[in-house]
Protein backbone atom coordinates (compact mmCIF):
# COMPACT_ATOMS: atom_id res chain seq x y z
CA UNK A 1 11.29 36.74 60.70
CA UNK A 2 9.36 38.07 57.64
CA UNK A 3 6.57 35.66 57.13
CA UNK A 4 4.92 37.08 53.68
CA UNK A 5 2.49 34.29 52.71
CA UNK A 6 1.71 30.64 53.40
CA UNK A 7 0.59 28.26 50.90
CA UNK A 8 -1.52 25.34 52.98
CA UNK A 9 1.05 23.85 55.37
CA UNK A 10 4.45 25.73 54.23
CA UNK A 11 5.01 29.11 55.46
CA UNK A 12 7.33 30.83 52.61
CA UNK A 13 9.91 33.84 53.30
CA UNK A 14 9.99 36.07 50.70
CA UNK A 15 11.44 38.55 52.67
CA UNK A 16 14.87 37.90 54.79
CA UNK A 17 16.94 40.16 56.30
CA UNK A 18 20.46 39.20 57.11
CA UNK A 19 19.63 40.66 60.80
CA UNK A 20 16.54 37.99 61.13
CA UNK A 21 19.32 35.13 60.49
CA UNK A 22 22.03 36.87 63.36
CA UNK A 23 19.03 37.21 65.31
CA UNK A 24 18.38 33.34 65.12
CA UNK A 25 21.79 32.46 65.34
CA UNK A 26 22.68 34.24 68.69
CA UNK A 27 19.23 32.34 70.09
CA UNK A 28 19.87 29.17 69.12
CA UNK A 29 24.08 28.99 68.28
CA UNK A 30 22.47 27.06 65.27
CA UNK A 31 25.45 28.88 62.19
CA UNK A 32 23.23 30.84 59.69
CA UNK A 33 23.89 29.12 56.39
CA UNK A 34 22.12 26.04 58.59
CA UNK A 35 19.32 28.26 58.98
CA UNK A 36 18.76 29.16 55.38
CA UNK A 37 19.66 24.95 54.53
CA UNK A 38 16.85 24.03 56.81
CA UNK A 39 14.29 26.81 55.28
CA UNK A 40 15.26 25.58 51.72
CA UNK A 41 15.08 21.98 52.32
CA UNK A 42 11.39 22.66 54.06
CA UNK A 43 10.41 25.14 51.24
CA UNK A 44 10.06 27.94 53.26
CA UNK A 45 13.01 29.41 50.92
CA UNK A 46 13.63 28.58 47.45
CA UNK A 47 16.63 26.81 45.89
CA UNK A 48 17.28 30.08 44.27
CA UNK A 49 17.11 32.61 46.68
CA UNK A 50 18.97 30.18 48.60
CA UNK A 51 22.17 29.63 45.92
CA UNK A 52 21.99 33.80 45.98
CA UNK A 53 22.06 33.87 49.79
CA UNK A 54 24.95 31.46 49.67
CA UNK A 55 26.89 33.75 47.13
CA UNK A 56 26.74 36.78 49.01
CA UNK A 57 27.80 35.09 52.35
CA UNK A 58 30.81 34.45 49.84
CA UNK A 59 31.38 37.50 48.18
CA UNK A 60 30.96 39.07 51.66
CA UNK A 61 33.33 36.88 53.57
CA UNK A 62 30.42 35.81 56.12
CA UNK A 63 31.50 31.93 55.87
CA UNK A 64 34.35 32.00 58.06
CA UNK A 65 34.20 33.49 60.44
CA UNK A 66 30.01 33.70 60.16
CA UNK A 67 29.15 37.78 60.78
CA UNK A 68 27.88 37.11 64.78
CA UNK A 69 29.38 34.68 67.26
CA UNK A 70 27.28 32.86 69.04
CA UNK A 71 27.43 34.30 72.96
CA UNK A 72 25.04 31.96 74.25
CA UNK A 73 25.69 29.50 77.43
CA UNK A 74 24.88 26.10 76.85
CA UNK A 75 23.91 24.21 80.06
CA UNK A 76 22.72 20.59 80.50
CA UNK A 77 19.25 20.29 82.41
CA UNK A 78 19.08 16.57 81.67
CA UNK A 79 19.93 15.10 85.42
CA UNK A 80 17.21 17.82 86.34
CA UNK A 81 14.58 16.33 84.28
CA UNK A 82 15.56 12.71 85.29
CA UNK A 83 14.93 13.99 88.71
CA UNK A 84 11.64 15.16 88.13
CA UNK A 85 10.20 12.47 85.79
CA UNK A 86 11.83 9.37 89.01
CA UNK A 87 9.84 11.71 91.01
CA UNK A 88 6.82 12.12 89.43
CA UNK A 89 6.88 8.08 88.81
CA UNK A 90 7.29 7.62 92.61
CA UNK A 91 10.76 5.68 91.93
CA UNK A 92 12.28 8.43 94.67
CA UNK A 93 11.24 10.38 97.33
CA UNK A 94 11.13 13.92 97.10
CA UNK A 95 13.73 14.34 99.73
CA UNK A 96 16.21 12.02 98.17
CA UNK A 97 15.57 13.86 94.78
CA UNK A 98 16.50 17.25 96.10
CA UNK A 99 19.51 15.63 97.91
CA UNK A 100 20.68 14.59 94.71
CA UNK A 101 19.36 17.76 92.96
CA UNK A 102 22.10 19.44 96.37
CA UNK A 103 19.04 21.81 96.75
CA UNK A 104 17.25 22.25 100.25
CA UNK A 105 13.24 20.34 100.12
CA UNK A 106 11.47 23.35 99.92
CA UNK A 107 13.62 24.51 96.85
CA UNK A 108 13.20 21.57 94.78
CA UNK A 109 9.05 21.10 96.26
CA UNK A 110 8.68 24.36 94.50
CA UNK A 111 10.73 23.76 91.38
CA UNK A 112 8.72 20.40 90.55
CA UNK A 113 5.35 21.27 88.94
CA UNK A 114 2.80 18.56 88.43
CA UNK A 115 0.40 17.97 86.07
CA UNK A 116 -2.76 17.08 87.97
């Protein structure tokens, strides 16, 4: 994105292309009049360039459908990360956690990184 200045704590755009906000949008499926709602409502955009923004997605017919289509694969990694924090706690072994994780020991030895 084109970060022009910053004024203490809020970092304004004064300069947006519509590629920046595809960009975003295939990265995090997140639809791109979102994006620009977000900036406005944290100043990083103001109301005005945000009610012209909103105009030309309009005008242009970006609404529906939105210009790009999000391609992205969403997967859950939540069991994963219940797995690691029960192991980390020593609630399971790390045997029983890669038997429920269906990977071999070694696998899921080397997958779990600890903070020392």
């Amino acid at each position: 994105m084109n970060i022009a200045k910053t004024d203490g704590d809020k970092t304004s755009m004064e300069q947006l292309t519509i590629n920046e906000l595809c960009d975003l949008k295939m990265r995090f499926g997140i639809s791109i009049a979102a994006i620009m709602a977000r900036a406005r409502d944290l100043g990083m955009v103001t109301a005005d360039l945000y009610v012209r923004f909103s105009i030309t997605m309009n005008q242009q017919g970006w609404r529906n459908p939105e210009r790009v289509e999000f391609r992205g694969q969403e997967s859950s990694n939540r069991f994963d990360q219940l797995l690691y924090r029960a192991t980390a706690g020593e609630l399971i072994s790390l045997s029983k956690a890669a038997s429920l994780a269906g990977k071999p020991l070694a696998m899921f030895r080397e997958s779990l990184q600890m903070v020392s």
